[in-house]
C-alpha atoms as a PDB file:
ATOM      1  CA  UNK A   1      14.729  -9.567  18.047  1.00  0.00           C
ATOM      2  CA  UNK A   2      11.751  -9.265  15.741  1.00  0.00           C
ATOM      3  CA  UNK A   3      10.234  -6.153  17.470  1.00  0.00           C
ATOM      4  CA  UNK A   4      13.742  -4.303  16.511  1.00  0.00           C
ATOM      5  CA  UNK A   5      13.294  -5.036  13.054  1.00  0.00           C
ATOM      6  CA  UNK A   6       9.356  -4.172  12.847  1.00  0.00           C
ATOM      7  CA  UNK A   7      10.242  -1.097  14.533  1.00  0.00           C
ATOM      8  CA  UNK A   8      13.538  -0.358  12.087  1.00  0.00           C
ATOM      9  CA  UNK A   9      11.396  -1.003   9.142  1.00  0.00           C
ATOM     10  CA  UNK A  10       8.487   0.921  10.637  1.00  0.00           C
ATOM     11  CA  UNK A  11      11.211   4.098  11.066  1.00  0.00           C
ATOM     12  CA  UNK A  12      13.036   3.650   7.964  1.00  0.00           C
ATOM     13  CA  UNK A  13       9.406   3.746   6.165  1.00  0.00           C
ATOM     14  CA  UNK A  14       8.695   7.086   7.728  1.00  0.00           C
ATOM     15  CA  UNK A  15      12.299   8.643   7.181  1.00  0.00           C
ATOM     16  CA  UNK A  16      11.944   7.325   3.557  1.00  0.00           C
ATOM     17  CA  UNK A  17       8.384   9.364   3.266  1.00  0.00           C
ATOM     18  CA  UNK A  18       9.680  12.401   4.857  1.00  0.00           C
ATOM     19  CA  UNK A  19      12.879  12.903   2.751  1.00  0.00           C
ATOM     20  CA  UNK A  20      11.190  12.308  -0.336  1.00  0.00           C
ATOM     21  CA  UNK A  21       8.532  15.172   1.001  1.00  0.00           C
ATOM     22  CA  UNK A  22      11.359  17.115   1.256  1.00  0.00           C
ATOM     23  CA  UNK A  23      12.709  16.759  -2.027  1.00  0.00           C
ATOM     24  CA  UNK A  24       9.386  17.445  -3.948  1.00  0.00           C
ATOM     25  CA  UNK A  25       8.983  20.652  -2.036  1.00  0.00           C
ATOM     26  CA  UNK A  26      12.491  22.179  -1.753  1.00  0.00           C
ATOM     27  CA  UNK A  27      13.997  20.544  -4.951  1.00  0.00           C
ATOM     28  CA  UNK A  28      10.728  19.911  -7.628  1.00  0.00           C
ATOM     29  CA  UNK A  29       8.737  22.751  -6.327  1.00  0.00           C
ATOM     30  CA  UNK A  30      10.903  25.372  -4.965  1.00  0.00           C
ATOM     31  CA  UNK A  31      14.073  24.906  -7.223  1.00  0.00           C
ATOM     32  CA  UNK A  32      12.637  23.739 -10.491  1.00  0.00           C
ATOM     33  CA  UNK A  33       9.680  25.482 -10.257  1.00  0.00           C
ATOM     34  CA  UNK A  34      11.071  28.432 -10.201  1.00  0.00           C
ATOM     35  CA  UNK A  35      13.356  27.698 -12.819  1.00  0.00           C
ATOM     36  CA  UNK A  36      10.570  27.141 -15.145  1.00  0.00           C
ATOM     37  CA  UNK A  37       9.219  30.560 -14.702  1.00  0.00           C
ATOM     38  CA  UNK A  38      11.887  32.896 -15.279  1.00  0.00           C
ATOM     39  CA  UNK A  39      13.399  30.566 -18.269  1.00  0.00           C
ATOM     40  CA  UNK A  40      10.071  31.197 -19.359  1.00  0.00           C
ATOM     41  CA  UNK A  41       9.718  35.322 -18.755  1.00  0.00           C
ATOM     42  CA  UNK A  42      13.172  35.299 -19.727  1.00  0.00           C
ATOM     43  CA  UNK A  43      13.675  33.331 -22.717  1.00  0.00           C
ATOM     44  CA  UNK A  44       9.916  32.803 -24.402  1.00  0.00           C
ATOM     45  CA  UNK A  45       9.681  29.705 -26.481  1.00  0.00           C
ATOM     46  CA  UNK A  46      13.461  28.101 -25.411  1.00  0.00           C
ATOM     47  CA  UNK A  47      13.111  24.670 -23.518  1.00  0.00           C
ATOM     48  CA  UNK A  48      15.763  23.837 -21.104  1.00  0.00           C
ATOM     49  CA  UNK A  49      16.566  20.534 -19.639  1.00  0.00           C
ATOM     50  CA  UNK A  50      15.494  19.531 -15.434  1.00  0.00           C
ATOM     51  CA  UNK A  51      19.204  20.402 -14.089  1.00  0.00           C
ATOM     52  CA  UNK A  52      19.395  23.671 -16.120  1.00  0.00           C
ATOM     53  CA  UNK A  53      16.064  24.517 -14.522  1.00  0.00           C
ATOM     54  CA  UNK A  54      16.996  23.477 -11.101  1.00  0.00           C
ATOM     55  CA  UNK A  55      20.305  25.155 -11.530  1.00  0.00           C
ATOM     56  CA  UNK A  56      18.924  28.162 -12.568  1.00  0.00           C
ATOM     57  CA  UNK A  57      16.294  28.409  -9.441  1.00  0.00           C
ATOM     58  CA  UNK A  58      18.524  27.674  -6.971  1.00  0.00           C
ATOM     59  CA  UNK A  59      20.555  30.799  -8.204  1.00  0.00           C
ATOM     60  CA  UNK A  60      17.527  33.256  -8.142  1.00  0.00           C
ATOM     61  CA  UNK A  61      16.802  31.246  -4.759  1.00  0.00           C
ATOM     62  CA  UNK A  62      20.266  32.301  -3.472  1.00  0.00           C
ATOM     63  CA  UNK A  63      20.298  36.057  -6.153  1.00  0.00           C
ATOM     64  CA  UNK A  64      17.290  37.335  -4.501  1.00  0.00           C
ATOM     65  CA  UNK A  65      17.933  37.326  -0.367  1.00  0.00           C
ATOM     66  CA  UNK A  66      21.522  38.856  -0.895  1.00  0.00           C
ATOM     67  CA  UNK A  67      19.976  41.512  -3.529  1.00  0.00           C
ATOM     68  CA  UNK A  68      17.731  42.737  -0.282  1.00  0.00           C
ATOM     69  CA  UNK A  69      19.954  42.470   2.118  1.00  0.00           C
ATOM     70  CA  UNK A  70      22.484  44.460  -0.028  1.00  0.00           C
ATOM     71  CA  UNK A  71      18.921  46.644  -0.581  1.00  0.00           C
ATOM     72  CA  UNK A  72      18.268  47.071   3.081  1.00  0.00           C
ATOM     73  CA  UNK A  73      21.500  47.923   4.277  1.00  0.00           C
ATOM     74  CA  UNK A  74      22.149  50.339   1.520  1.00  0.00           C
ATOM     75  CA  UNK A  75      19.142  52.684   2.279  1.00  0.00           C
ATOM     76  CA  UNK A  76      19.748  52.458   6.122  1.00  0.00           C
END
């Protein structure tokens, strides 16, 4: 029926918009992003390549929450 495929496109559209939101904030912005920053407190004047940079945020992503958890439980 054409009203199934209006609405399929119409809903694959708005999937489509939302997971690339997604990606641009959790992967550009939150992953890379941060990745850019401490390569760049860390290692002044070095230039490291997008999955380096995304590799290296998601590990301070993941670094910092178990570093104050650890924190938290040790001084209580």
């Amino acid at each position: 029926m054409p009203l199934d495929d209006i609405a399929g496109g119409l809903l694959n559209g708005v999937f489509r918009f939302i997971g690339h939101l997604l990606y641009e904030v959790f992967i550009e912005f939150l992953f890379h992003g941060t990745g850019r920053v401490v390569t760049h407190v860390l290692f002044p004047g070095r230039h490291f390549g997008d999955t380096t940079l995304t590799a290296i945020g998601l590990l301070f992503w993941i670094t910092v929450p178990l570093l104050l958890f650890v924190g938290y439980r040790a001084l209580s």
